[in-house]
PDB file of N, CA and C in Angstrom:
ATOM      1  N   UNK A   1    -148.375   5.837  74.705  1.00  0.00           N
ATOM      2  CA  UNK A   1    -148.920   4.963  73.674  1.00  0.00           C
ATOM      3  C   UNK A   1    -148.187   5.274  72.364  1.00  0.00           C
ATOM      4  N   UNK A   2    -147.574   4.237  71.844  1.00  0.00           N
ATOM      5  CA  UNK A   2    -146.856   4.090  70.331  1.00  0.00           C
ATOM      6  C   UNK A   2    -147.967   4.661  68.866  1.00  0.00           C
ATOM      7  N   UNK A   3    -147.369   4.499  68.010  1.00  0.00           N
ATOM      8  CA  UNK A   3    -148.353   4.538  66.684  1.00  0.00           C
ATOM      9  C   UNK A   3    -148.954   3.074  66.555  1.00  0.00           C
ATOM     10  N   UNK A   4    -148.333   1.735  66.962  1.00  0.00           N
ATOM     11  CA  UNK A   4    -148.808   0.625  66.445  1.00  0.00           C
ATOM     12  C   UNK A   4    -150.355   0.605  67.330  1.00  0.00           C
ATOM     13  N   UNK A   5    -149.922   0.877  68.896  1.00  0.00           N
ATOM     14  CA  UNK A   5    -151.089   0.658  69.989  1.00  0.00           C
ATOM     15  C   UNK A   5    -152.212   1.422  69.236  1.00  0.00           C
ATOM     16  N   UNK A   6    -151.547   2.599  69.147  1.00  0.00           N
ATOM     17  CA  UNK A   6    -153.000   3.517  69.215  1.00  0.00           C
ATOM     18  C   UNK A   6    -153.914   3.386  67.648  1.00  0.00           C
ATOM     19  N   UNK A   7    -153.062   2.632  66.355  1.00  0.00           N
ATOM     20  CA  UNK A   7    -153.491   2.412  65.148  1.00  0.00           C
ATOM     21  C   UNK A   7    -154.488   0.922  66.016  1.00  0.00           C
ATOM     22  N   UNK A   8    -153.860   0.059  66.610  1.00  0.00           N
ATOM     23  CA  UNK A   8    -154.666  -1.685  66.865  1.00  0.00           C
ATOM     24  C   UNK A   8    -156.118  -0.874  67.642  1.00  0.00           C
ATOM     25  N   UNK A   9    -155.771   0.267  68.410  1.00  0.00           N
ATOM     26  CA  UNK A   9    -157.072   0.585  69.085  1.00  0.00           C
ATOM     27  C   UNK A   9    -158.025   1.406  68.402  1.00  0.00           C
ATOM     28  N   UNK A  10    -157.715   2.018  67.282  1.00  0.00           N
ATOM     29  CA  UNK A  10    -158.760   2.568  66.543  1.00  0.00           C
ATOM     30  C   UNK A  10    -159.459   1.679  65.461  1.00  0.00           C
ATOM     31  N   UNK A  11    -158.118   0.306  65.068  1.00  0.00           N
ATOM     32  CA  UNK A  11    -159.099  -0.706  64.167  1.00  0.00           C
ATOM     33  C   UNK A  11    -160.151  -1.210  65.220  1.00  0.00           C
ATOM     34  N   UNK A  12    -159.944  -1.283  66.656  1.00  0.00           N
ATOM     35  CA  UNK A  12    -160.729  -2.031  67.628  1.00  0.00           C
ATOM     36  C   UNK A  12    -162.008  -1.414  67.223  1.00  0.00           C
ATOM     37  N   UNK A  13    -161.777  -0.049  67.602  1.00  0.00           N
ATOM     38  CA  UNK A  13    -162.833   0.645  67.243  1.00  0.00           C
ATOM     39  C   UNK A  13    -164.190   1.289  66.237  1.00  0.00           C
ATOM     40  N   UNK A  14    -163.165   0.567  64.959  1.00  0.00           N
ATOM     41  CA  UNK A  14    -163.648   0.970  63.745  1.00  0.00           C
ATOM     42  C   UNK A  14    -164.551  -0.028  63.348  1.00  0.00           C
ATOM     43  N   UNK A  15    -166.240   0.618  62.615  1.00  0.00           N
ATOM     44  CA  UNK A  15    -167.266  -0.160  62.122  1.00  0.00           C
ATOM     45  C   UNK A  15    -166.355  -1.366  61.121  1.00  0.00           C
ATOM     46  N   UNK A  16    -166.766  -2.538  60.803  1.00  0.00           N
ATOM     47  CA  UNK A  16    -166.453  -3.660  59.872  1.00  0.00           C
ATOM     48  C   UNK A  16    -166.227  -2.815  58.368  1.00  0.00           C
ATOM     49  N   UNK A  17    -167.418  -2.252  57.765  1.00  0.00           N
ATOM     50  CA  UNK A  17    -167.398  -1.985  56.366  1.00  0.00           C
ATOM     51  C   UNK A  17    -166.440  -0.515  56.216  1.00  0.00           C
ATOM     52  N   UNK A  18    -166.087   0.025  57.398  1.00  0.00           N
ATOM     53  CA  UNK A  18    -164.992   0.853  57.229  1.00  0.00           C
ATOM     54  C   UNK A  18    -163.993   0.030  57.277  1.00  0.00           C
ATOM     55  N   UNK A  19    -163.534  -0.571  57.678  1.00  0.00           N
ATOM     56  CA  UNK A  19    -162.242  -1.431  57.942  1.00  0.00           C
ATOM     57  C   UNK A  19    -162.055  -1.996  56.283  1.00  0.00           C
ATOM     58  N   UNK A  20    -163.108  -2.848  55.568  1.00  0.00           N
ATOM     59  CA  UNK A  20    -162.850  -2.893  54.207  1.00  0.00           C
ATOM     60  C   UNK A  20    -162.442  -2.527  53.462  1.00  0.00           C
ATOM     61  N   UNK A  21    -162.634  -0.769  53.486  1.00  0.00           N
ATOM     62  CA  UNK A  21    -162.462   0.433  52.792  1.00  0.00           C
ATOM     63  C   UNK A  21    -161.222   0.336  52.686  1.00  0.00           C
ATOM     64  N   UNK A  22    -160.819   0.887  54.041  1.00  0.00           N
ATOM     65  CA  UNK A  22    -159.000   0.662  54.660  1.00  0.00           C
ATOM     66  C   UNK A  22    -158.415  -0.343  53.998  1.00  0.00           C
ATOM     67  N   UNK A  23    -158.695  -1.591  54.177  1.00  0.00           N
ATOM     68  CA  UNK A  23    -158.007  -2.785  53.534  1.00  0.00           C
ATOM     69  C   UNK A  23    -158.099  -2.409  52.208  1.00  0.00           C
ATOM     70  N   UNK A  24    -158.615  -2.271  51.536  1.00  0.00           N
ATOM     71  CA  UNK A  24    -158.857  -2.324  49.992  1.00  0.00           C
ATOM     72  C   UNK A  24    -158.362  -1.078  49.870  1.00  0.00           C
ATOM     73  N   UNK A  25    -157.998   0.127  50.016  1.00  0.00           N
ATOM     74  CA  UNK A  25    -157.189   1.366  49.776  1.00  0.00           C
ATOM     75  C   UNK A  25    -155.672   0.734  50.610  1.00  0.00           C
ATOM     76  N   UNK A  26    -155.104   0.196  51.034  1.00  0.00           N
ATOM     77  CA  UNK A  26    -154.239  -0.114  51.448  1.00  0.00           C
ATOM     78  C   UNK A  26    -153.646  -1.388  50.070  1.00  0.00           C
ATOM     79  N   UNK A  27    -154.557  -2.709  49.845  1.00  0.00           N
ATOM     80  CA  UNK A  27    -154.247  -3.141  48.811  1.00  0.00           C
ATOM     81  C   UNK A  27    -153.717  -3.023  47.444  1.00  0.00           C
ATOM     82  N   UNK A  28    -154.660  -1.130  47.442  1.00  0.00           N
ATOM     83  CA  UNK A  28    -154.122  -0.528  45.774  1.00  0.00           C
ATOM     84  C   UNK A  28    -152.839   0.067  46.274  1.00  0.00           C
ATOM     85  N   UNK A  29    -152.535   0.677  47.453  1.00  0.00           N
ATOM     86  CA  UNK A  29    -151.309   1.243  47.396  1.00  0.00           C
ATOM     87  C   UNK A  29    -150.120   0.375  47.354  1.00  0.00           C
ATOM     88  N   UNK A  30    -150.109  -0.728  47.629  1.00  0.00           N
ATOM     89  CA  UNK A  30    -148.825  -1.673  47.359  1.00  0.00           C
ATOM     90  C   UNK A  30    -149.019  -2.460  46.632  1.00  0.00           C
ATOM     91  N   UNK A  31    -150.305  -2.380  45.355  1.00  0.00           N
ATOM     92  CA  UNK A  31    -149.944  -3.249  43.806  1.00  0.00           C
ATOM     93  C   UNK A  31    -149.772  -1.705  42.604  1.00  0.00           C
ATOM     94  N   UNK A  32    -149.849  -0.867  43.006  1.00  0.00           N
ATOM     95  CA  UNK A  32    -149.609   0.042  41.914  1.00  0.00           C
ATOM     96  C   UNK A  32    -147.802   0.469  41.813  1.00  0.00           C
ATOM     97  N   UNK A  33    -148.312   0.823  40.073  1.00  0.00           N
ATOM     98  CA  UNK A  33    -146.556   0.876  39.737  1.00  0.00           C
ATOM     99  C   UNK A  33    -145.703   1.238  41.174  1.00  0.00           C
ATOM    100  N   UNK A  34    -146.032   2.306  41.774  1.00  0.00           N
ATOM    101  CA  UNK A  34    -144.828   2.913  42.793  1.00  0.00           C
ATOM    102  C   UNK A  34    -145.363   2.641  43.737  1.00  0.00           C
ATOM    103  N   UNK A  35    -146.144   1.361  44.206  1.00  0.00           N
ATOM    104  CA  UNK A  35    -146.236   1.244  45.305  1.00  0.00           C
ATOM    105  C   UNK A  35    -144.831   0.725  46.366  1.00  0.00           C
ATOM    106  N   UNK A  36    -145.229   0.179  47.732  1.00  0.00           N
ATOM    107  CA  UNK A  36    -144.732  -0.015  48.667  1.00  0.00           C
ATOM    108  C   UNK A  36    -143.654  -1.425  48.305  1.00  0.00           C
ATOM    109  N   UNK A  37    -144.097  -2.377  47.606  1.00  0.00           N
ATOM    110  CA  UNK A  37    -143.601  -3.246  47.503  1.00  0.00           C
ATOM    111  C   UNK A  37    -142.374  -3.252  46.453  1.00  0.00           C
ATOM    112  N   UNK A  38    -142.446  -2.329  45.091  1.00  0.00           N
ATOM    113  CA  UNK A  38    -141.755  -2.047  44.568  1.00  0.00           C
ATOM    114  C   UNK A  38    -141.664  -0.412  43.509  1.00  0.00           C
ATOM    115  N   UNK A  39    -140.378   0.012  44.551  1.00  0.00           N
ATOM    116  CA  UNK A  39    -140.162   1.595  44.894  1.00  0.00           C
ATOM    117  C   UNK A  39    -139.559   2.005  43.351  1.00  0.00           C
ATOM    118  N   UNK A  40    -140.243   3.266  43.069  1.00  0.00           N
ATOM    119  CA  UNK A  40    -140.080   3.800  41.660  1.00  0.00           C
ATOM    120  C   UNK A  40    -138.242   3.905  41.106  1.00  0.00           C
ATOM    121  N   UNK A  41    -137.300   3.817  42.123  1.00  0.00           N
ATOM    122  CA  UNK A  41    -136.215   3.717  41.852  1.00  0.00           C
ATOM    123  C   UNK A  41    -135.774   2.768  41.578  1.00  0.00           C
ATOM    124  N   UNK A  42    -136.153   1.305  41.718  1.00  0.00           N
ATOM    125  CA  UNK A  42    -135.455   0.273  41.747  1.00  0.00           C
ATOM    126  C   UNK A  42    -136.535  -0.057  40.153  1.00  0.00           C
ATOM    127  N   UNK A  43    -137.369   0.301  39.869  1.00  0.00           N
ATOM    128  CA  UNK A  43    -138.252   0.029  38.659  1.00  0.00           C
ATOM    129  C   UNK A  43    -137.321   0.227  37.593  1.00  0.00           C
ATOM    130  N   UNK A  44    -136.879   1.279  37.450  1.00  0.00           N
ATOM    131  CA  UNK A  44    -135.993   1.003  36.273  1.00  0.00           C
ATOM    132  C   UNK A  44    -136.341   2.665  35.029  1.00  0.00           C
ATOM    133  N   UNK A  45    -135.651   3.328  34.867  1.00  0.00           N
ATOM    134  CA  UNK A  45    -136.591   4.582  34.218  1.00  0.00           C
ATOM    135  C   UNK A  45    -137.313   3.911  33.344  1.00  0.00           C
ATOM    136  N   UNK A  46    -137.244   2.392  32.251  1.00  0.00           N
ATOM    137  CA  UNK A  46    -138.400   2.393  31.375  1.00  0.00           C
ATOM    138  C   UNK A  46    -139.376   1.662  31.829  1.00  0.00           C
ATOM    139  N   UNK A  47    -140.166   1.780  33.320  1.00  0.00           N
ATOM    140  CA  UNK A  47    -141.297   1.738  33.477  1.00  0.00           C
ATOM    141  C   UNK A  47    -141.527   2.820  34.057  1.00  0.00           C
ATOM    142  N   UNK A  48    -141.498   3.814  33.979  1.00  0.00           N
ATOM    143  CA  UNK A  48    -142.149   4.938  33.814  1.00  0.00           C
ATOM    144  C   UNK A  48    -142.678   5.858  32.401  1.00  0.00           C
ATOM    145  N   UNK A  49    -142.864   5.786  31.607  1.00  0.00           N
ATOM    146  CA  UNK A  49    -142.858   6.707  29.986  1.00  0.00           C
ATOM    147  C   UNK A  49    -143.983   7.666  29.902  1.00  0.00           C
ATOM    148  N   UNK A  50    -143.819   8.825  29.816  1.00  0.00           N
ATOM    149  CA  UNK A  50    -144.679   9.937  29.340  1.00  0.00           C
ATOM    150  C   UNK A  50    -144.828  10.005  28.020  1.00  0.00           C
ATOM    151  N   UNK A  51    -145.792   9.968  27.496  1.00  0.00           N
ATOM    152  CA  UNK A  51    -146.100  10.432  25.885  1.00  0.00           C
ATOM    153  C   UNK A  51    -146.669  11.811  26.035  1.00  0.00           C
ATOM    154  N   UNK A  52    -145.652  12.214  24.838  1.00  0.00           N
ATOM    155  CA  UNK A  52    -146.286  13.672  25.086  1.00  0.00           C
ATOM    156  C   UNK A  52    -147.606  13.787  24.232  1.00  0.00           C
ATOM    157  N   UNK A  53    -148.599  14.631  24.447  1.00  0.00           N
ATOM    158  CA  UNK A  53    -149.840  14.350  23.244  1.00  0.00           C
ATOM    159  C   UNK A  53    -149.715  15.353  21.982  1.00  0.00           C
ATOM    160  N   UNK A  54    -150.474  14.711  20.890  1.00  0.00           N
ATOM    161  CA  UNK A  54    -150.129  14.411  19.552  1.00  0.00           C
ATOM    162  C   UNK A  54    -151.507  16.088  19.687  1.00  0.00           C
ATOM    163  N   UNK A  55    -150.752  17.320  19.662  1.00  0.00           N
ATOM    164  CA  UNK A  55    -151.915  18.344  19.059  1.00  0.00           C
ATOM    165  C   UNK A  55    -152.221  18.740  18.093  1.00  0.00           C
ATOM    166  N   UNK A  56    -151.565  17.887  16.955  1.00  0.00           N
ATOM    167  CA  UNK A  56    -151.893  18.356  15.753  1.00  0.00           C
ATOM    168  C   UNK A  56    -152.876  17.204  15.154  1.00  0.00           C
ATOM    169  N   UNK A  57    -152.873  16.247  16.087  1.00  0.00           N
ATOM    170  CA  UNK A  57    -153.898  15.321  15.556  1.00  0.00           C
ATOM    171  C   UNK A  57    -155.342  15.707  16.135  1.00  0.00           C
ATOM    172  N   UNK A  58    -155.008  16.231  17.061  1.00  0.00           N
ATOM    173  CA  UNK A  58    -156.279  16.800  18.434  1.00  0.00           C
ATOM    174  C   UNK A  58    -156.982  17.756  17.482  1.00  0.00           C
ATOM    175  N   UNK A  59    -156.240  18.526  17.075  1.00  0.00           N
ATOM    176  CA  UNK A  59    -156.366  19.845  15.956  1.00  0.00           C
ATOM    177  C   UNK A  59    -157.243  19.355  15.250  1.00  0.00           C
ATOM    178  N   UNK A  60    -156.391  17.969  14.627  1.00  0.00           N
ATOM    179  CA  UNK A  60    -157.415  17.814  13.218  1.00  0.00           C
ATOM    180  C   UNK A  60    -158.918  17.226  13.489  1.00  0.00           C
ATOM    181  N   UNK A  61    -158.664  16.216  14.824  1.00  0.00           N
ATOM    182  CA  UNK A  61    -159.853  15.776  14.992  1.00  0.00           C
ATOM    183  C   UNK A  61    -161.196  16.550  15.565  1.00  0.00           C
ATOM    184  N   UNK A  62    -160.614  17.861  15.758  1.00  0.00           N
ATOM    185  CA  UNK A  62    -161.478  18.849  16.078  1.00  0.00           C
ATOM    186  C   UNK A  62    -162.287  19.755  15.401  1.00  0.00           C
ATOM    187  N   UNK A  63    -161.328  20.468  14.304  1.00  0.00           N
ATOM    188  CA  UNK A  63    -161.565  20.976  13.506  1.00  0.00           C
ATOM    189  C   UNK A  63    -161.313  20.675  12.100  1.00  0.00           C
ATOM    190  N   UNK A  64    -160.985  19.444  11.930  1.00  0.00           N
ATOM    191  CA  UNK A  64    -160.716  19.102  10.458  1.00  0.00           C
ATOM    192  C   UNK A  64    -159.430  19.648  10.034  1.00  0.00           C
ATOM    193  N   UNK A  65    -160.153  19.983   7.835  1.00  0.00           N
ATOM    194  CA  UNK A  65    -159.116  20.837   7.817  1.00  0.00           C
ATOM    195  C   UNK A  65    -159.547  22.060   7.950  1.00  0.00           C
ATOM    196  N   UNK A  66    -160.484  22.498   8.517  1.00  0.00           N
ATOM    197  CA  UNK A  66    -160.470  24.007   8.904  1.00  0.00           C
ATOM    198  C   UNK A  66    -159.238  25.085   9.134  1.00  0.00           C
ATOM    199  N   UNK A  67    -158.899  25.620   8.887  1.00  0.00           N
ATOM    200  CA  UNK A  67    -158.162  26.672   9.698  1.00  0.00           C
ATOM    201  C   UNK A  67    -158.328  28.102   9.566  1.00  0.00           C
ATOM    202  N   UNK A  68    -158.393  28.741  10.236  1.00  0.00           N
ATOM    203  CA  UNK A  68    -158.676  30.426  10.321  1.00  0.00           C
ATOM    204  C   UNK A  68    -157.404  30.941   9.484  1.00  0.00           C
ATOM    205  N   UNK A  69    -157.369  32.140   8.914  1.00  0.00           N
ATOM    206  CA  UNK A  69    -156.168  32.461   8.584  1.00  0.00           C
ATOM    207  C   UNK A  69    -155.354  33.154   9.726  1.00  0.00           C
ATOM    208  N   UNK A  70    -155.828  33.571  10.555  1.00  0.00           N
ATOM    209  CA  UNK A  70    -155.372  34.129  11.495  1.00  0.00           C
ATOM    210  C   UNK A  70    -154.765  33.286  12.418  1.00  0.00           C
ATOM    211  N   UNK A  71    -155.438  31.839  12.804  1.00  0.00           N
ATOM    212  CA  UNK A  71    -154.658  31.395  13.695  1.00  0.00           C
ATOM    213  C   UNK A  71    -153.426  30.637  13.171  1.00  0.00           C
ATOM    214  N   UNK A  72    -153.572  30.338  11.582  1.00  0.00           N
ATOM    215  CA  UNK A  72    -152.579  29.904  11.390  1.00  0.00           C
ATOM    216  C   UNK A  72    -151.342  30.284  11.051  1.00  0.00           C
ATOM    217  N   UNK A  73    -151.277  31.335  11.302  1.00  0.00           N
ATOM    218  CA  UNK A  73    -149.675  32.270  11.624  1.00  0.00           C
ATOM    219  C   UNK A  73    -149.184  32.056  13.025  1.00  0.00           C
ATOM    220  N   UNK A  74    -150.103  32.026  13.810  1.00  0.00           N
ATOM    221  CA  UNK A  74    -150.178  31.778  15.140  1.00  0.00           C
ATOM    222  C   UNK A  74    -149.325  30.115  15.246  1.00  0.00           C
ATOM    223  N   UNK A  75    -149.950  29.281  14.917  1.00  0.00           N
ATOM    224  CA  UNK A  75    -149.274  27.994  14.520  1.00  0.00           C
ATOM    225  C   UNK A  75    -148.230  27.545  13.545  1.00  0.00           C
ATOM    226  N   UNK A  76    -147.939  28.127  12.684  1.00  0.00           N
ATOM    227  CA  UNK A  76    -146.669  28.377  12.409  1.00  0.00           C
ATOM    228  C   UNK A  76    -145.408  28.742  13.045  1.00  0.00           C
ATOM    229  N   UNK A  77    -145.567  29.678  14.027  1.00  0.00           N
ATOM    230  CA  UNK A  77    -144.600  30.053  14.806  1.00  0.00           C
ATOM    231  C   UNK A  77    -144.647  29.309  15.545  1.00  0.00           C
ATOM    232  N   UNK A  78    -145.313  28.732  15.862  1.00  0.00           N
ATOM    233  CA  UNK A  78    -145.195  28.186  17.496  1.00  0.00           C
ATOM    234  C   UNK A  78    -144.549  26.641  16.568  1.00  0.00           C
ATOM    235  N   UNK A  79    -144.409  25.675  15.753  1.00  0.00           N
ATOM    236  CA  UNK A  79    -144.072  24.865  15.565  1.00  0.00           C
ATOM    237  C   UNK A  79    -142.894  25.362  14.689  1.00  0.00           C
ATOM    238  N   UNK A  80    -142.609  26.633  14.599  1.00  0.00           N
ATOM    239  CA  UNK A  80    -140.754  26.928  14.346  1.00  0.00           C
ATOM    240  C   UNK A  80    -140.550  27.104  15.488  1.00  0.00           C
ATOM    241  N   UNK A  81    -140.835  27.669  16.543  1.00  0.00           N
ATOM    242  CA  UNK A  81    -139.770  27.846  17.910  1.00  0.00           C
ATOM    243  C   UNK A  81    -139.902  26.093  18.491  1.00  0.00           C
ATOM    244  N   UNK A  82    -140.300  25.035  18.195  1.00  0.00           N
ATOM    245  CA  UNK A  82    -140.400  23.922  18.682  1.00  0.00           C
ATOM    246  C   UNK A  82    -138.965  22.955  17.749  1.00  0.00           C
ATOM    247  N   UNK A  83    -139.361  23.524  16.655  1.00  0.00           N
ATOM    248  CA  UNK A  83    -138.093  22.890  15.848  1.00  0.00           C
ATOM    249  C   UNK A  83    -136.756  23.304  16.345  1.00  0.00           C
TER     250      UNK A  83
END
């Protein structure tokens, strides 16, 4: 018995509202960006983009302008070894 036989004999087998499931998890995998229908290589690198996140805004929206004196030596350095 092949993969196709033995996949047609377990849909035979399978309750209706499981079979939905299947269909509809099968549907998202070939409309999402890298799905089946169109492969992350042929997309093009600018549909893919990472933003990197903004921690000094995270910072502020967290703590204001708070800052410890202590940590902010700590943050100083770390945004000279970034420069």
């Amino acid at each position: 018995m092949n993969a196709a036989q033995a996949l047609k004999l377990e849909i035979e087998r399978t309750p209706e509202p499981l079979l939905q499931e299947v269909y509809d998890f099968l549907v998202f995998l070939k409309t999402r960006p890298n799905g089946l229908d169109r492969p992350v290589a042929a997309m093009g690198s600018d549909a893919i983009s990472v933003t990197s996140p903004d921690f000094l805004a995270r910072q502020k929206a967290i703590f204001g302008g708070r800052t410890v004196p202590d940590s902010q030596a700590i943050l100083d350095d770390l945004r000279a070894d970034r420069a």
